[in-house]
Protein backbone atom coordinates (compact mmCIF):
# COMPACT_ATOMS: atom_id res chain seq x y z
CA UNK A 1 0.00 0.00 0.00
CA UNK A 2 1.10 3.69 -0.88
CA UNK A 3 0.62 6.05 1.61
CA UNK A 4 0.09 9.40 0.07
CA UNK A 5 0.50 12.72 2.26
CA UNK A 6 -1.68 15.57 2.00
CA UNK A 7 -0.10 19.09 1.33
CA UNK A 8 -2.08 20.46 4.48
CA UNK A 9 -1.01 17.37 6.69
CA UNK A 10 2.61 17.88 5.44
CA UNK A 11 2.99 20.81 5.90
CA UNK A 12 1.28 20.59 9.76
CA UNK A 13 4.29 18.67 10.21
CA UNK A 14 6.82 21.21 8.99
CA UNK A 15 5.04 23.70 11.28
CA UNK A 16 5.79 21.14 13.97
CA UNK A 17 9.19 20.72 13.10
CA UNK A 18 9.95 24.12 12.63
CA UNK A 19 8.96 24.73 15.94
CA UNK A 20 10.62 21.85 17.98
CA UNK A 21 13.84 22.88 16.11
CA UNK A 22 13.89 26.43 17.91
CA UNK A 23 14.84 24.46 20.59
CA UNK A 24 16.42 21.19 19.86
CA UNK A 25 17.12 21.19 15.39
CA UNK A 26 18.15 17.20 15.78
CA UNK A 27 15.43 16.11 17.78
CA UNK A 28 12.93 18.04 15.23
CA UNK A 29 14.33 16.04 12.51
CA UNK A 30 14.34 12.76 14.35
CA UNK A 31 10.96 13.00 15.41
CA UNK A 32 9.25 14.42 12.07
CA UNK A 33 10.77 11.41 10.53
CA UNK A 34 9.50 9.12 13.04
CA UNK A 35 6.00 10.29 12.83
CA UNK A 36 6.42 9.46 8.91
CA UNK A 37 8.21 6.51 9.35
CA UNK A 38 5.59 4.92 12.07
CA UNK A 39 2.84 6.08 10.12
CA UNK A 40 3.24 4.66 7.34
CA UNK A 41 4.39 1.28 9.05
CA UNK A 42 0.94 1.53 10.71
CA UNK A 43 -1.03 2.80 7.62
CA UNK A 44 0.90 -0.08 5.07
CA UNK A 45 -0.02 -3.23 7.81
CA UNK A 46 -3.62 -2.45 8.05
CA UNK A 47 -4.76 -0.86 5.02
CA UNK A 48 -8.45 -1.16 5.88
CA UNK A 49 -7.95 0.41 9.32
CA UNK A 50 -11.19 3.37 9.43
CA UNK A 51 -13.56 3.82 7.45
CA UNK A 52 -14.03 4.21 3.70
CA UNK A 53 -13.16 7.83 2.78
CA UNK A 54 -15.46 10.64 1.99
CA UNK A 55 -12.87 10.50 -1.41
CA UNK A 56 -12.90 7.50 -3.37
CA UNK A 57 -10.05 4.50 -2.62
CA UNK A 58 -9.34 6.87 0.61
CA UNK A 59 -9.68 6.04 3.83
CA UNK A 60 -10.50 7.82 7.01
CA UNK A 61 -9.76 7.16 10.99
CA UNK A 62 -12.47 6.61 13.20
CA UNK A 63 -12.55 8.58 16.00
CA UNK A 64 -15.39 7.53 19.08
CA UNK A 65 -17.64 10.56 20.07
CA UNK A 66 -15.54 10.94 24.01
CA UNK A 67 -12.19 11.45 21.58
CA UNK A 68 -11.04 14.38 20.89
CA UNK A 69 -7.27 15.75 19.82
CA UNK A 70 -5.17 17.07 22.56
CA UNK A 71 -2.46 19.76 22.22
CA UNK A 72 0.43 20.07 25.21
CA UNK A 73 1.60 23.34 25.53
């Protein structure tokens, strides 16, 4: 299975980086590429994990009602 990024979702992640590498440039890198690397480990194993995408031959996480994303400051 191919895993194809999204231009908003990549570049989310260079915002991300950008901003861990104020502090720490090597550990921005490392972890970026671990988010990429684990994804698409994840994504490439179960390729029917969510449900079918609003896009066709897409698919989309599944998130239960009590979940919601969580930001640490």
């Amino acid at each position: 299975m191919d895993v194809a990024w999204t231009i908003p979702a990549l570049a989310d992640l260079d915002q991300i980086q950008d901003f861990i590498a104020r502090d720490n440039p090597v550990e921005a890198f490392r972890l970026t590429s671990d988010i990429l690397r684990r994804a698409d480990a994840v994504l490439s194993a179960n390729p029917a994990i969510g449900r079918q995408g609003r896009v066709a031959g897409t698919r989309e996480p599944v998130l239960g009602e009590d979940v919601s994303p969580r930001v640490a400051h």
